[in-house]
Protein backbone atom coordinates (compact mmCIF):
# COMPACT_ATOMS: atom_id res chain seq x y z
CA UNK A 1 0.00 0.00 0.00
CA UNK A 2 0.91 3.54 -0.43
CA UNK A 3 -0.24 7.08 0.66
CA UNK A 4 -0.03 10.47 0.31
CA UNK A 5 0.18 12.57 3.13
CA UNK A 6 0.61 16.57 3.36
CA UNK A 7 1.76 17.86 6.40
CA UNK A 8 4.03 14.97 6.88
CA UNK A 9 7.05 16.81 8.66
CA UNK A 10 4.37 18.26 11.52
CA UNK A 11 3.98 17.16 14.80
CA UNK A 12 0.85 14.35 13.70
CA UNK A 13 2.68 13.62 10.61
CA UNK A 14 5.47 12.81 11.53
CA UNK A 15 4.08 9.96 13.93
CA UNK A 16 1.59 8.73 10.86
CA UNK A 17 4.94 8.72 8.92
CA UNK A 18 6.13 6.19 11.39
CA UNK A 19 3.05 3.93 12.16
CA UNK A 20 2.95 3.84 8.02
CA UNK A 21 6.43 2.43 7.65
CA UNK A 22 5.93 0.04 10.76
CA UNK A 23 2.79 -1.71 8.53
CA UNK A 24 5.21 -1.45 5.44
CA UNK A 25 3.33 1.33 3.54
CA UNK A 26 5.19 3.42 1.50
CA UNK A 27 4.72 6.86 1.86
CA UNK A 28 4.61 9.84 -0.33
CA UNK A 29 4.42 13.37 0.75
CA UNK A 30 3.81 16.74 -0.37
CA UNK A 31 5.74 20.09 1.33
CA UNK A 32 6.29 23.45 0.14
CA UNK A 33 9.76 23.39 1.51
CA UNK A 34 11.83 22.39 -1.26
CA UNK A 35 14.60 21.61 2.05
CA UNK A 36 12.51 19.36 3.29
CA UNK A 37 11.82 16.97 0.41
CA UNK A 38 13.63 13.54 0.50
CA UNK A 39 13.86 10.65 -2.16
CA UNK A 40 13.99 7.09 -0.02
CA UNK A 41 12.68 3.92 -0.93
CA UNK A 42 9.82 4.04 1.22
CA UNK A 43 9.85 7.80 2.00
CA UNK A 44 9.83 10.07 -1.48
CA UNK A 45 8.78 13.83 -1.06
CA UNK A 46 7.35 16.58 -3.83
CA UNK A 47 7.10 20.11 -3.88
CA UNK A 48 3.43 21.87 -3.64
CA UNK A 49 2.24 25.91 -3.20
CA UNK A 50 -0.99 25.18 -2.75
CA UNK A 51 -1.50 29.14 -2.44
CA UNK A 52 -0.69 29.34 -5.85
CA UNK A 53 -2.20 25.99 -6.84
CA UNK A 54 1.25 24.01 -8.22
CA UNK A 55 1.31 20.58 -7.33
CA UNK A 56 4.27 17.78 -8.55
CA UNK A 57 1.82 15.42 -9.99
CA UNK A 58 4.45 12.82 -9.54
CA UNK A 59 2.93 12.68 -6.04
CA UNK A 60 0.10 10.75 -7.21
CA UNK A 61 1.90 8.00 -8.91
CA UNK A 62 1.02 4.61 -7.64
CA UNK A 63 -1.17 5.83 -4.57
CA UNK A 64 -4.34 3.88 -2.72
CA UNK A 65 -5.30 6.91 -0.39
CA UNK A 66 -4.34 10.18 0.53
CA UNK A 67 -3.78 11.32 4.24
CA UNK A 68 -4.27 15.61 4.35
CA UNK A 69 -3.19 17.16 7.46
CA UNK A 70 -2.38 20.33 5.97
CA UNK A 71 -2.80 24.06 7.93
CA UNK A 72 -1.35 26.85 9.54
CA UNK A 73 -0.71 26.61 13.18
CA UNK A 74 -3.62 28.02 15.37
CA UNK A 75 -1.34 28.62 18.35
CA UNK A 76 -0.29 31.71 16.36
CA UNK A 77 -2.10 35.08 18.33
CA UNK A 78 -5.18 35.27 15.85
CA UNK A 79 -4.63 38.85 14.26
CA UNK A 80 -7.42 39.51 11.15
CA UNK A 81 -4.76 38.76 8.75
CA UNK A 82 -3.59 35.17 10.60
CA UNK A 83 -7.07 34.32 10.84
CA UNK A 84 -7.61 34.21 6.71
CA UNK A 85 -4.28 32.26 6.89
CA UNK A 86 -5.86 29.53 9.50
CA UNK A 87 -8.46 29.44 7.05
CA UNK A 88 -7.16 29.25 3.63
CA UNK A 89 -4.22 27.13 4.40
CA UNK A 90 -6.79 24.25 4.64
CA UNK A 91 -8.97 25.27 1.96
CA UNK A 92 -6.83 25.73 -0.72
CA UNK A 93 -4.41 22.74 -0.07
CA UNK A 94 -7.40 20.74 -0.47
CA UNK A 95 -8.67 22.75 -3.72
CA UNK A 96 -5.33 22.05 -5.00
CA UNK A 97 -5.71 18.56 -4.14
CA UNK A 98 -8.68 18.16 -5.96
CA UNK A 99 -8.11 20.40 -9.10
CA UNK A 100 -4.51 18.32 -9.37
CA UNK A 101 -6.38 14.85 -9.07
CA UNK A 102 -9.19 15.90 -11.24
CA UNK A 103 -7.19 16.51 -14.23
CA UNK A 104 -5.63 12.43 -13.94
CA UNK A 105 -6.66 10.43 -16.38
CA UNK A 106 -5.24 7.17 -14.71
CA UNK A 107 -5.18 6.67 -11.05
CA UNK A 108 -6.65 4.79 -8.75
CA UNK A 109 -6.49 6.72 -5.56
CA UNK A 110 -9.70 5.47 -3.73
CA UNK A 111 -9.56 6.85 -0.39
CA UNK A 112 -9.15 10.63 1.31
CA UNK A 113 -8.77 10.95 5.25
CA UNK A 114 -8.83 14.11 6.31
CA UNK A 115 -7.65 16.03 9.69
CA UNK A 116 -10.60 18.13 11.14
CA UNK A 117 -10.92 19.43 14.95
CA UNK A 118 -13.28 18.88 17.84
CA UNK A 119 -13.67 22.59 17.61
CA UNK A 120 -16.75 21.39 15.39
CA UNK A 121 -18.77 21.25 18.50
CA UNK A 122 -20.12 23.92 19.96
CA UNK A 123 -18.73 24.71 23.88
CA UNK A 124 -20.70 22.79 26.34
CA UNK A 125 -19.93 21.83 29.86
CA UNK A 126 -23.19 19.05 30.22
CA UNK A 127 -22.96 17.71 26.57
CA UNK A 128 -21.31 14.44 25.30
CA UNK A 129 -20.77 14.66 21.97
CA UNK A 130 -20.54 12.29 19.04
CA UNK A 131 -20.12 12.66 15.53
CA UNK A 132 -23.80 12.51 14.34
CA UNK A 133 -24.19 16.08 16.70
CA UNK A 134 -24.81 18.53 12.88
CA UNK A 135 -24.78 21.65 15.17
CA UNK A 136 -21.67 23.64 14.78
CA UNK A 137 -19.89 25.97 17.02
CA UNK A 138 -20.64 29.89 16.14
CA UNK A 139 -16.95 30.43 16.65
CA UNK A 140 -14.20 30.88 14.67
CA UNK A 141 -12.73 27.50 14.88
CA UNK A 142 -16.68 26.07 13.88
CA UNK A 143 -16.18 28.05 10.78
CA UNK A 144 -12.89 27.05 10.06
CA UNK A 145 -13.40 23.25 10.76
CA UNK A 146 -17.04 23.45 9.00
CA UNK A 147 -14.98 25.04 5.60
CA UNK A 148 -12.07 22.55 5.99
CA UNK A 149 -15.03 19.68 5.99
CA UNK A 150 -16.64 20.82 3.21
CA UNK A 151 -14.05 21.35 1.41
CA UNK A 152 -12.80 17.49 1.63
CA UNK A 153 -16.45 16.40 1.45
CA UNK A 154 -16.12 17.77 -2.36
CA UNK A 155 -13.74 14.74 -3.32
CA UNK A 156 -16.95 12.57 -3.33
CA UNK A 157 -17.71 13.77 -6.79
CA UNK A 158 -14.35 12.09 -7.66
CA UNK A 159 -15.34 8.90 -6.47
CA UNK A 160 -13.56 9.23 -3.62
CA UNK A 161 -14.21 7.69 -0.54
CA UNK A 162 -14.25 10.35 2.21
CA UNK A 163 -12.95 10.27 5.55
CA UNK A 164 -12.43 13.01 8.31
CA UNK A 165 -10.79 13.08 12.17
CA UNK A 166 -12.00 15.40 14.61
CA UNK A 167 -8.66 16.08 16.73
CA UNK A 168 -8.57 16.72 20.37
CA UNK A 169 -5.79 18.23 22.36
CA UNK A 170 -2.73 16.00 21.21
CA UNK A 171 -0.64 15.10 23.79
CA UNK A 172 3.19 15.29 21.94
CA UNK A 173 6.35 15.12 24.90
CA UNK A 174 7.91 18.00 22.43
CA UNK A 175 5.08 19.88 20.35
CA UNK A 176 2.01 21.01 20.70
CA UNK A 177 0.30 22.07 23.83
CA UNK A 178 1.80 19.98 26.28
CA UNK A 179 5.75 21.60 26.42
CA UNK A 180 3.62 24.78 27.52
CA UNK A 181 1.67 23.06 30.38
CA UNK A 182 4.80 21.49 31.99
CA UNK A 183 7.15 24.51 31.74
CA UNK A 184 4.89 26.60 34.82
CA UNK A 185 4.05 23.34 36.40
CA UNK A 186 8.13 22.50 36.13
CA UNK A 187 8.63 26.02 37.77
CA UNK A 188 5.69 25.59 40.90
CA UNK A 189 2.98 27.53 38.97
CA UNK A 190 1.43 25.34 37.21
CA UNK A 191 -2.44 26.45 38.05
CA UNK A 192 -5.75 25.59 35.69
CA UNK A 193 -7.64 28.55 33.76
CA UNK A 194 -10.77 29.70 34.32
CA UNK A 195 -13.50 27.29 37.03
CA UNK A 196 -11.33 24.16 35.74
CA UNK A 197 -14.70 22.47 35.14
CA UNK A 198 -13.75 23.07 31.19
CA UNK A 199 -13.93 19.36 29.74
CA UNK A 200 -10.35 18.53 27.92
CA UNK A 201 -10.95 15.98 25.03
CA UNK A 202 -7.44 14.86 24.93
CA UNK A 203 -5.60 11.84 22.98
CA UNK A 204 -1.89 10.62 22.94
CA UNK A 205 -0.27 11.61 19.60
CA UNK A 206 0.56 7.91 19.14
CA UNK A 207 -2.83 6.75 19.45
CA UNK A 208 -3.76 8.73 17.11
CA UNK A 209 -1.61 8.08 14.37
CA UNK A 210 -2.53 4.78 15.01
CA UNK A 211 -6.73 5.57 14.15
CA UNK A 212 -5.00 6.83 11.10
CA UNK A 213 -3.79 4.21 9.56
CA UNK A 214 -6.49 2.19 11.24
CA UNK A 215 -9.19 3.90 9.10
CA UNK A 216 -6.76 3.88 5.88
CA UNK A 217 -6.21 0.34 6.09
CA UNK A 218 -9.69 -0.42 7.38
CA UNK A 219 -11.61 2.03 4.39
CA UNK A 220 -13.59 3.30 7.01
CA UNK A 221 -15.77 6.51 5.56
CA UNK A 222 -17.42 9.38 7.76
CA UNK A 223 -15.93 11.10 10.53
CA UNK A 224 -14.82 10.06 13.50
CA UNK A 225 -13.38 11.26 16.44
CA UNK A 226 -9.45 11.63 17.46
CA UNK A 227 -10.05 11.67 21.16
CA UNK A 228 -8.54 9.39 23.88
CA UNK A 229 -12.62 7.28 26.17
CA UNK A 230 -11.87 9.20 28.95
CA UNK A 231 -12.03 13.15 28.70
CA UNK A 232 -11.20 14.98 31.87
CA UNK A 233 -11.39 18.38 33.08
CA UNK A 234 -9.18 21.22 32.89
CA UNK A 235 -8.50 20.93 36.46
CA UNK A 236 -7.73 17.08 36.34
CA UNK A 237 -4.96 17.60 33.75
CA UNK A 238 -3.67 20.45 35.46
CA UNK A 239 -3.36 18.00 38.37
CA UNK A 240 -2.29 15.07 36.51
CA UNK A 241 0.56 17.17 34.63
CA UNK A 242 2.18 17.60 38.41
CA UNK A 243 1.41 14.27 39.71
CA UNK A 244 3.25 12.98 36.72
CA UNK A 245 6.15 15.70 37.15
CA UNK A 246 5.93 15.30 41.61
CA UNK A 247 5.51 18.86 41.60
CA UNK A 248 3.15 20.45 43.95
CA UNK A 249 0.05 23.00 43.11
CA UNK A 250 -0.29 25.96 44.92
CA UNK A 251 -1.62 28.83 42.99
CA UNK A 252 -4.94 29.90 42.65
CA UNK A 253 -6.69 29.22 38.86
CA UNK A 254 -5.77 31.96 36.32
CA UNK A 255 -9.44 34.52 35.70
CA UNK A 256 -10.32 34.10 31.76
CA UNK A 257 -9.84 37.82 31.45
CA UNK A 258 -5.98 38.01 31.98
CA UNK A 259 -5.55 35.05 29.28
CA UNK A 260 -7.73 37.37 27.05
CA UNK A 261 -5.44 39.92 27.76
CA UNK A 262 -2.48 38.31 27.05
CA UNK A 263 -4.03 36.31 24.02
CA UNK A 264 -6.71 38.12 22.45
CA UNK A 265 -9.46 36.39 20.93
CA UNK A 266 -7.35 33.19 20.71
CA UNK A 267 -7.51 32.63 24.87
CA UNK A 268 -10.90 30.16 24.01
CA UNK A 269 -8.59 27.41 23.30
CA UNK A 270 -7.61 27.14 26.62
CA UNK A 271 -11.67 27.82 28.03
CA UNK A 272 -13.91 25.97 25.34
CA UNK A 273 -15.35 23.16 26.68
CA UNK A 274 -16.21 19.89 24.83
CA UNK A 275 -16.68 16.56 26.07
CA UNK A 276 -16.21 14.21 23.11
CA UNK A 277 -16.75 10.41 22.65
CA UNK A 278 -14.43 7.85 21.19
CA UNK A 279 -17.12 5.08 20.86
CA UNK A 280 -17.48 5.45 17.43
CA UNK A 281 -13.78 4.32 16.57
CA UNK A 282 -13.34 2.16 19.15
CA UNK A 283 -16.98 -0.18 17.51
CA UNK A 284 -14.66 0.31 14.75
CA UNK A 285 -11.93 -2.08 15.82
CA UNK A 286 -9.52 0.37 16.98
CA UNK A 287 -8.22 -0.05 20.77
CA UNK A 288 -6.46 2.53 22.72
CA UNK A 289 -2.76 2.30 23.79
CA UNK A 290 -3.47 5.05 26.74
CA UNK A 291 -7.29 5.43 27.48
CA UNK A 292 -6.42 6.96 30.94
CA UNK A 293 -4.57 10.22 31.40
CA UNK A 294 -1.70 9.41 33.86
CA UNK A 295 -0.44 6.38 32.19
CA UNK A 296 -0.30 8.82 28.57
CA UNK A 297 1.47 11.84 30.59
CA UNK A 298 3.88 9.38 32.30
CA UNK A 299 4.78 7.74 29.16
CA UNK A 300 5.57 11.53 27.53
CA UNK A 301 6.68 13.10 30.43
CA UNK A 302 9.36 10.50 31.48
CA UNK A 303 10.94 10.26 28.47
CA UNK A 304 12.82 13.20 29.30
């Protein structure tokens, strides 16, 4: 077997990357960094703007399914001008996608599985939400995830089968969110935002890489969601994160108006609540590696 991935050399990539050569598929991938590109047996990159819509369409040669995790950061303070760049960066990757895989007259790329975000569903502190919920969060991250989906959704008209992952909060020991937890909690002031009683919908970034190639492998179609069975609270990982570091919590929560402050608009990732369900993968076949949340922070936390 053999996929295409964009947004390989990213923090979720790079772990799909690995899971992929592990079950002996060959991997292709697309990056706009002509650095970046390698030519290995089972590794072979190609250069893409999708901004400008130029693709390699060497890419395509010989592939079952493609795996898009393409997009701009959102950790990035969320100016006007970055927030079109959140937006786009999805959009037109996967126009370019399309337009470049439209125009192939011999292929037989059957599958796309697409990267999406629980920021689908709207904040909630009493809801438990699966991924036949159609209502969409009337924030910024609903529209972006609702325009990313879409946008994949239009490969059905290729004869595509059409796949998406709702991401929680991926728990990486060197990207992503978690670095920024521990370094406070490292120092003694580590302390949870807001009432705490914001629900966390969090998965280890090995598990899911793993429901990515589960689906691909498996041709499951629809959406389902990245997220670890047991969410917690924003208090709990606050608590967990020192338990799994033996450092001790003191200060009092941090008030939702000094992250705004500091953040700007882009402070709701750290206040949105949404309490997600895995059951959908999981009656799928797939079984967790770390359901719980101290065994998953003690894996990536003692590593170091």
């Amino acid at each position: 077997m053999k996929v295409l991935i964009t947004g390989a050399t990213g923090l979720i990539g790079k772990e799909i990357v690995k899971r992929c050569h592990e079950q002996k598929i060959l991997v292709h991938y697309l990056t706009t960094s002509k650095e970046k590109i390698k030519f290995q047996d089972n590794y072979k990159g190609f250069f893409w703007n999708p901004k400008e819509g130029t693709i390699d369409a060497k890419c395509f040669e010989d592939v079952d399914a493609i795996i898009n995790l393409a997009g701009a950061s959102i950790s990035e303070r969320w100016t006007q001008s970055y927030k079109k760049v959140i937006l786009e960066s999805r959009t037109d990757s996967l126009q370019c996608l399309k337009k470049a895989l439209s125009k192939l007259k011999n292929h037989h790329i059957k599958h796309i599985l697409s990267a999406s975000a629980i920021g689908f569903y709207p904040h909630s502190f009493t809801k438990y939400y699966e991924e036949s919920c159609a209502k969409v969060s009337p924030t910024f991250l609903g529209d972006v995830v609702s325009a990313w989906e879409s946008a994949v959704d239009e490969f059905s008209e290729l004869g595509l089968m059409v796949s998406k992952v709702r991401i929680g909060l991926v728990l990486d020991d060197k990207e992503g969110a978690l670095p920024q937890i521990v370094k406070p909690t490292v120092l003694g002031m580590g302390a949870a935002f807001g009432s705490g009683d914001q629900w966390q919908s969090w998965i280890h970034v090995h598990d899911l890489s793993q429901i990515f190639v589960h689906i691909i492998q498996n041709e499951l179609e629809g959406i389902y969601n990245g997220v670890a069975p047991n969410p917690i609270t924003n208090t709990e990982l606050t608590k967990a994160v020192a338990k799994a570091l033996d450092k001790p919590l003191f200060l009092p929560n941090i008030p939702e108006f000094a992250m705004k402050l500091a953040l700007g608009e882009m402070h709701m990732l750290l206040f949105e609540s949404q309490r997600v369900s895995s059951k959908k993968i999981e009656e799928n076949g797939f079984d967790f590696t770390y359901s719980n949340i101290q065994p998953a922070l003690e894996d990536l936390l003692q590593k170091n």
